[in-house]
C-alpha atoms as a PDB file:
ATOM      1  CA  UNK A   1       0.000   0.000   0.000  1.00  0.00           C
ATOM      2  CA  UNK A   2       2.923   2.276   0.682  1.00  0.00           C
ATOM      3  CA  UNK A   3       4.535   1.993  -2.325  1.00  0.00           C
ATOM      4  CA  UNK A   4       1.225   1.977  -4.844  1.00  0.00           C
ATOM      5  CA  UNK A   5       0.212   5.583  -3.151  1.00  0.00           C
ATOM      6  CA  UNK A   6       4.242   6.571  -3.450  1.00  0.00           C
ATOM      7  CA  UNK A   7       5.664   6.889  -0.293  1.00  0.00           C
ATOM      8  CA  UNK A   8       9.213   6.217   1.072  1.00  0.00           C
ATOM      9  CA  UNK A   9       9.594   4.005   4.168  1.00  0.00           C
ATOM     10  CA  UNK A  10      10.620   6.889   5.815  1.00  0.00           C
ATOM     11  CA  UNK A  11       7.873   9.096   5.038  1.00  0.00           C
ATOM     12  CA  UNK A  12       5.503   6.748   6.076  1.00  0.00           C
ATOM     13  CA  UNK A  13       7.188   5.817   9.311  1.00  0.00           C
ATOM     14  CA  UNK A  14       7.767   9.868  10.333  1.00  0.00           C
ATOM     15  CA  UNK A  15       3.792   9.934   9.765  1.00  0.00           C
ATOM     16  CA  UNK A  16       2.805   7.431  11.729  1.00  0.00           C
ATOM     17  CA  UNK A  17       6.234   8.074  14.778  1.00  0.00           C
ATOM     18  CA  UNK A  18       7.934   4.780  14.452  1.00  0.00           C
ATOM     19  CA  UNK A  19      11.619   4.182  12.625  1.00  0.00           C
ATOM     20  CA  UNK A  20      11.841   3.691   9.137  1.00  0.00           C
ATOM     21  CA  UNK A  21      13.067   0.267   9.693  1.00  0.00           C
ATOM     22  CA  UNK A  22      10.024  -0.958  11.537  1.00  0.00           C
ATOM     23  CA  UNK A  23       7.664  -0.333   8.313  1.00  0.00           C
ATOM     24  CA  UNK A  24      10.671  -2.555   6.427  1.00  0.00           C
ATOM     25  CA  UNK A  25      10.037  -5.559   8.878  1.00  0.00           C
ATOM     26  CA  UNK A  26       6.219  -5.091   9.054  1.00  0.00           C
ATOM     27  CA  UNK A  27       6.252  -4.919   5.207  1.00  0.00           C
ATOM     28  CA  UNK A  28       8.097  -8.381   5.169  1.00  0.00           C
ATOM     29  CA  UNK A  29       6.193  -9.914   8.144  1.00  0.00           C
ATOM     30  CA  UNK A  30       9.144  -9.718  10.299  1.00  0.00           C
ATOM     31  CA  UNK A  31       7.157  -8.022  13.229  1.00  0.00           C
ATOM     32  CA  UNK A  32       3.826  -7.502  14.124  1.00  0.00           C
ATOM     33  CA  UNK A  33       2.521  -4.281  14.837  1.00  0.00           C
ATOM     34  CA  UNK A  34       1.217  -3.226  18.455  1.00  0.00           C
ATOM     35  CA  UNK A  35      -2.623  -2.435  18.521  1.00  0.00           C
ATOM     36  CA  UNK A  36      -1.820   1.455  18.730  1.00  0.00           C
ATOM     37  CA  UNK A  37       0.813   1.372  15.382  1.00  0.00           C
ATOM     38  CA  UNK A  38      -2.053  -0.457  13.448  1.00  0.00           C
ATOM     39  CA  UNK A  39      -4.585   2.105  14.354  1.00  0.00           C
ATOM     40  CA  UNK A  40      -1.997   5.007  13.648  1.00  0.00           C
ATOM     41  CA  UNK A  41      -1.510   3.052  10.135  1.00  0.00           C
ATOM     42  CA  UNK A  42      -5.063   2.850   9.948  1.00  0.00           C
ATOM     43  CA  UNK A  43      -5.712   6.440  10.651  1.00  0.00           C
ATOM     44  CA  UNK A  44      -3.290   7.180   8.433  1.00  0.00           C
ATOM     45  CA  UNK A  45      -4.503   5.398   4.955  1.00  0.00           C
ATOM     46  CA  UNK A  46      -7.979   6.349   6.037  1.00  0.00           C
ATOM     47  CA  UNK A  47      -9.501   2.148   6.162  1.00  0.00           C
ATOM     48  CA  UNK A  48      -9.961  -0.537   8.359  1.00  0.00           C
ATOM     49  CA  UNK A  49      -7.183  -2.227   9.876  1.00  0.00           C
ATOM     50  CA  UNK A  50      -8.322  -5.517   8.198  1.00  0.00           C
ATOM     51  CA  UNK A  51      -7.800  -3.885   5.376  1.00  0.00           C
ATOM     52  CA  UNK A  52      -4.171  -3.339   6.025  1.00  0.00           C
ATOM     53  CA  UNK A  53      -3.360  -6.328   7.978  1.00  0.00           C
ATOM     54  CA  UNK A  54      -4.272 -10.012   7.181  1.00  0.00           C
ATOM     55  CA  UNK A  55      -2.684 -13.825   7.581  1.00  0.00           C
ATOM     56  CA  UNK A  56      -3.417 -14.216   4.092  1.00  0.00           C
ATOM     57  CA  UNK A  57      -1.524 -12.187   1.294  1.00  0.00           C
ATOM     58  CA  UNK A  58      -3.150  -9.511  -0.692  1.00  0.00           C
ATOM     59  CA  UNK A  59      -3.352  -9.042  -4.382  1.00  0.00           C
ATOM     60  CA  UNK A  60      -1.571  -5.545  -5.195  1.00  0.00           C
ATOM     61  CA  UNK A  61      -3.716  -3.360  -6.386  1.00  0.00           C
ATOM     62  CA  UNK A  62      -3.005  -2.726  -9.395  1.00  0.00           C
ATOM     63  CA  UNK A  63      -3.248  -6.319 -10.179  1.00  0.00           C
ATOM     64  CA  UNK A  64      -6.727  -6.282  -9.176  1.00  0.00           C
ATOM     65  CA  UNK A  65      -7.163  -3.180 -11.467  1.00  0.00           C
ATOM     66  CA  UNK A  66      -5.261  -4.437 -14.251  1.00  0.00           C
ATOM     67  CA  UNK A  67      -5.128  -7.671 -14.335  1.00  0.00           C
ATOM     68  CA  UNK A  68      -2.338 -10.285 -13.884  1.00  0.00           C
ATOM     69  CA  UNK A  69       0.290 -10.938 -16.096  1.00  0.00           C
ATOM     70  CA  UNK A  70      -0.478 -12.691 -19.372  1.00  0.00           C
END
């Protein structure tokens, strides 16, 4: 989601207080966020949390848009 709307790791992580490294280990499932850093996230993109967070992989967006490769 971070990088389909543009945004560095570190502009992300200076919006939501947290080190730019932590949004590179919750990007590759490395750590899991506390309850208050996956509101802030939430806040911040303006959905759900469940639509940030999941067990199950997402599709990237512009997949879903687009299509898949051929």
């Amino acid at each position: 989601m971070r990088a389909e709307r543009g945004l560095s790791r570190q502009d992300l992580a200076a919006a939501v207080d947290v080190n730019y490294q932590t949004i590179g280990y919750l990007e590759r499932g490395e750590y899991a966020p506390s309850l208050d850093l996956a509101f802030r996230l939430s806040d911040y993109f303006g959905l759900p949390i469940e639509a940030i967070f999941s067990r199950a992989p997402f599709t990237p967006l512009s997949e879903k848009v687009y299509g898949g490769p051929s």
